[in-house]
N, C-alpha and C. Protein backbone atom coordinates (compact mmCIF):
# COMPACT_ATOMS: atom_id res chain seq x y z
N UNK A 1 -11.16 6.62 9.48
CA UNK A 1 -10.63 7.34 8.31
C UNK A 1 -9.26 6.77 7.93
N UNK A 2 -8.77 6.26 9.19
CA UNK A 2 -6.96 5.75 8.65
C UNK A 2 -7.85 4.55 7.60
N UNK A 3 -8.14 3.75 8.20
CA UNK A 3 -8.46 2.85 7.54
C UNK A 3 -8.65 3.12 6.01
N UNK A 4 -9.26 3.93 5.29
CA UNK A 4 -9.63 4.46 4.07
C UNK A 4 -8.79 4.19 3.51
N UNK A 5 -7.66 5.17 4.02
CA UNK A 5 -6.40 5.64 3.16
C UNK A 5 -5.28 4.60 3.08
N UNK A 6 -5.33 3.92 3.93
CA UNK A 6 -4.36 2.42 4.22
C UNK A 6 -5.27 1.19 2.66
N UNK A 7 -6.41 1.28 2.65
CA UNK A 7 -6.94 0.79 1.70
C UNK A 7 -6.56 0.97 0.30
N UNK A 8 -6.41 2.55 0.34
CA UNK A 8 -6.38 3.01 -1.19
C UNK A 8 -5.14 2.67 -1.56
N UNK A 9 -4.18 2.95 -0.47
CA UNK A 9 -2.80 3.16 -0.88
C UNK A 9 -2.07 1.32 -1.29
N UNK A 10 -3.09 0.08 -0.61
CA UNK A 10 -2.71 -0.98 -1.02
C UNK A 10 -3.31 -1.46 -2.52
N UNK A 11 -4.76 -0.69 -1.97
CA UNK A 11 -5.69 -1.35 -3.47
C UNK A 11 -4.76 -0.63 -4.67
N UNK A 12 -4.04 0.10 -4.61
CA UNK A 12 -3.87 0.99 -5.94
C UNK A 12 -2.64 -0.18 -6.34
N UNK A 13 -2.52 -1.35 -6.02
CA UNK A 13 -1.16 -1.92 -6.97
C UNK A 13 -2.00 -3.36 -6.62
N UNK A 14 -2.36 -3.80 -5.50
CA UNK A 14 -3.23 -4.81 -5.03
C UNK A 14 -4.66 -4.61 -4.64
N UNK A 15 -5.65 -4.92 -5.45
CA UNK A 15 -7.04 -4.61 -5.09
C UNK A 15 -7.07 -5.83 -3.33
N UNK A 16 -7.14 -7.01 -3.83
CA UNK A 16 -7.38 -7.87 -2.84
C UNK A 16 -6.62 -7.97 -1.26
N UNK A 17 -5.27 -7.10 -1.96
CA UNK A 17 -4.57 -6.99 -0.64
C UNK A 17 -5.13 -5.77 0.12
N UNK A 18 -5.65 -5.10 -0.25
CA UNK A 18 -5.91 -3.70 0.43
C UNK A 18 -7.26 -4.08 1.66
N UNK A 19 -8.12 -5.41 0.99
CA UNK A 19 -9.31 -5.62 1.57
C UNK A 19 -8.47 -6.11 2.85
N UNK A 20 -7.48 -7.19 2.63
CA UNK A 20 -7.16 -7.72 4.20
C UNK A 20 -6.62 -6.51 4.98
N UNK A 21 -5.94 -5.63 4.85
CA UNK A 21 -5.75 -4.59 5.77
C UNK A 21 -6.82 -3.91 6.69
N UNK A 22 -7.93 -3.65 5.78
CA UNK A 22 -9.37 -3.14 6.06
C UNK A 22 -9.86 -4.12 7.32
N UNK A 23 -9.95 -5.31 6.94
CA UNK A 23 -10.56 -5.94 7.77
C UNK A 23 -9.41 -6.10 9.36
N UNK A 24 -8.33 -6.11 8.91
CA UNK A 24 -7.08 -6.35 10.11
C UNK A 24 -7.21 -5.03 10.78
N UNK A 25 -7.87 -4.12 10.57
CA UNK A 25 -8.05 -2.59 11.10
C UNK A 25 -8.84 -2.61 11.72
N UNK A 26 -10.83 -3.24 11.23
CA UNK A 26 -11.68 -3.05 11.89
C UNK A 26 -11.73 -4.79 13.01
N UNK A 27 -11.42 -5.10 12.72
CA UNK A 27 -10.77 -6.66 13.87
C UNK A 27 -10.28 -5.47 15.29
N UNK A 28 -9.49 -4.66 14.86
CA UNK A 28 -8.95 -4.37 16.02
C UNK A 28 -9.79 -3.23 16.77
């Protein structure tokens, strides 16, 4: 669920940046 919200809160100014967080989340 963190993951979600770490998404939204990047995609909402950076769509593409929000995806690398997502993936740097489920990596770990």
């Amino acid at each position: 669920m963190a993951t979600k919200l770490r998404l939204a809160r990047h995609g909402k100014k950076g769509k593409p940046y929000y995806h690398i967080v997502v993936a740097d989340s489920r990596a770990k």
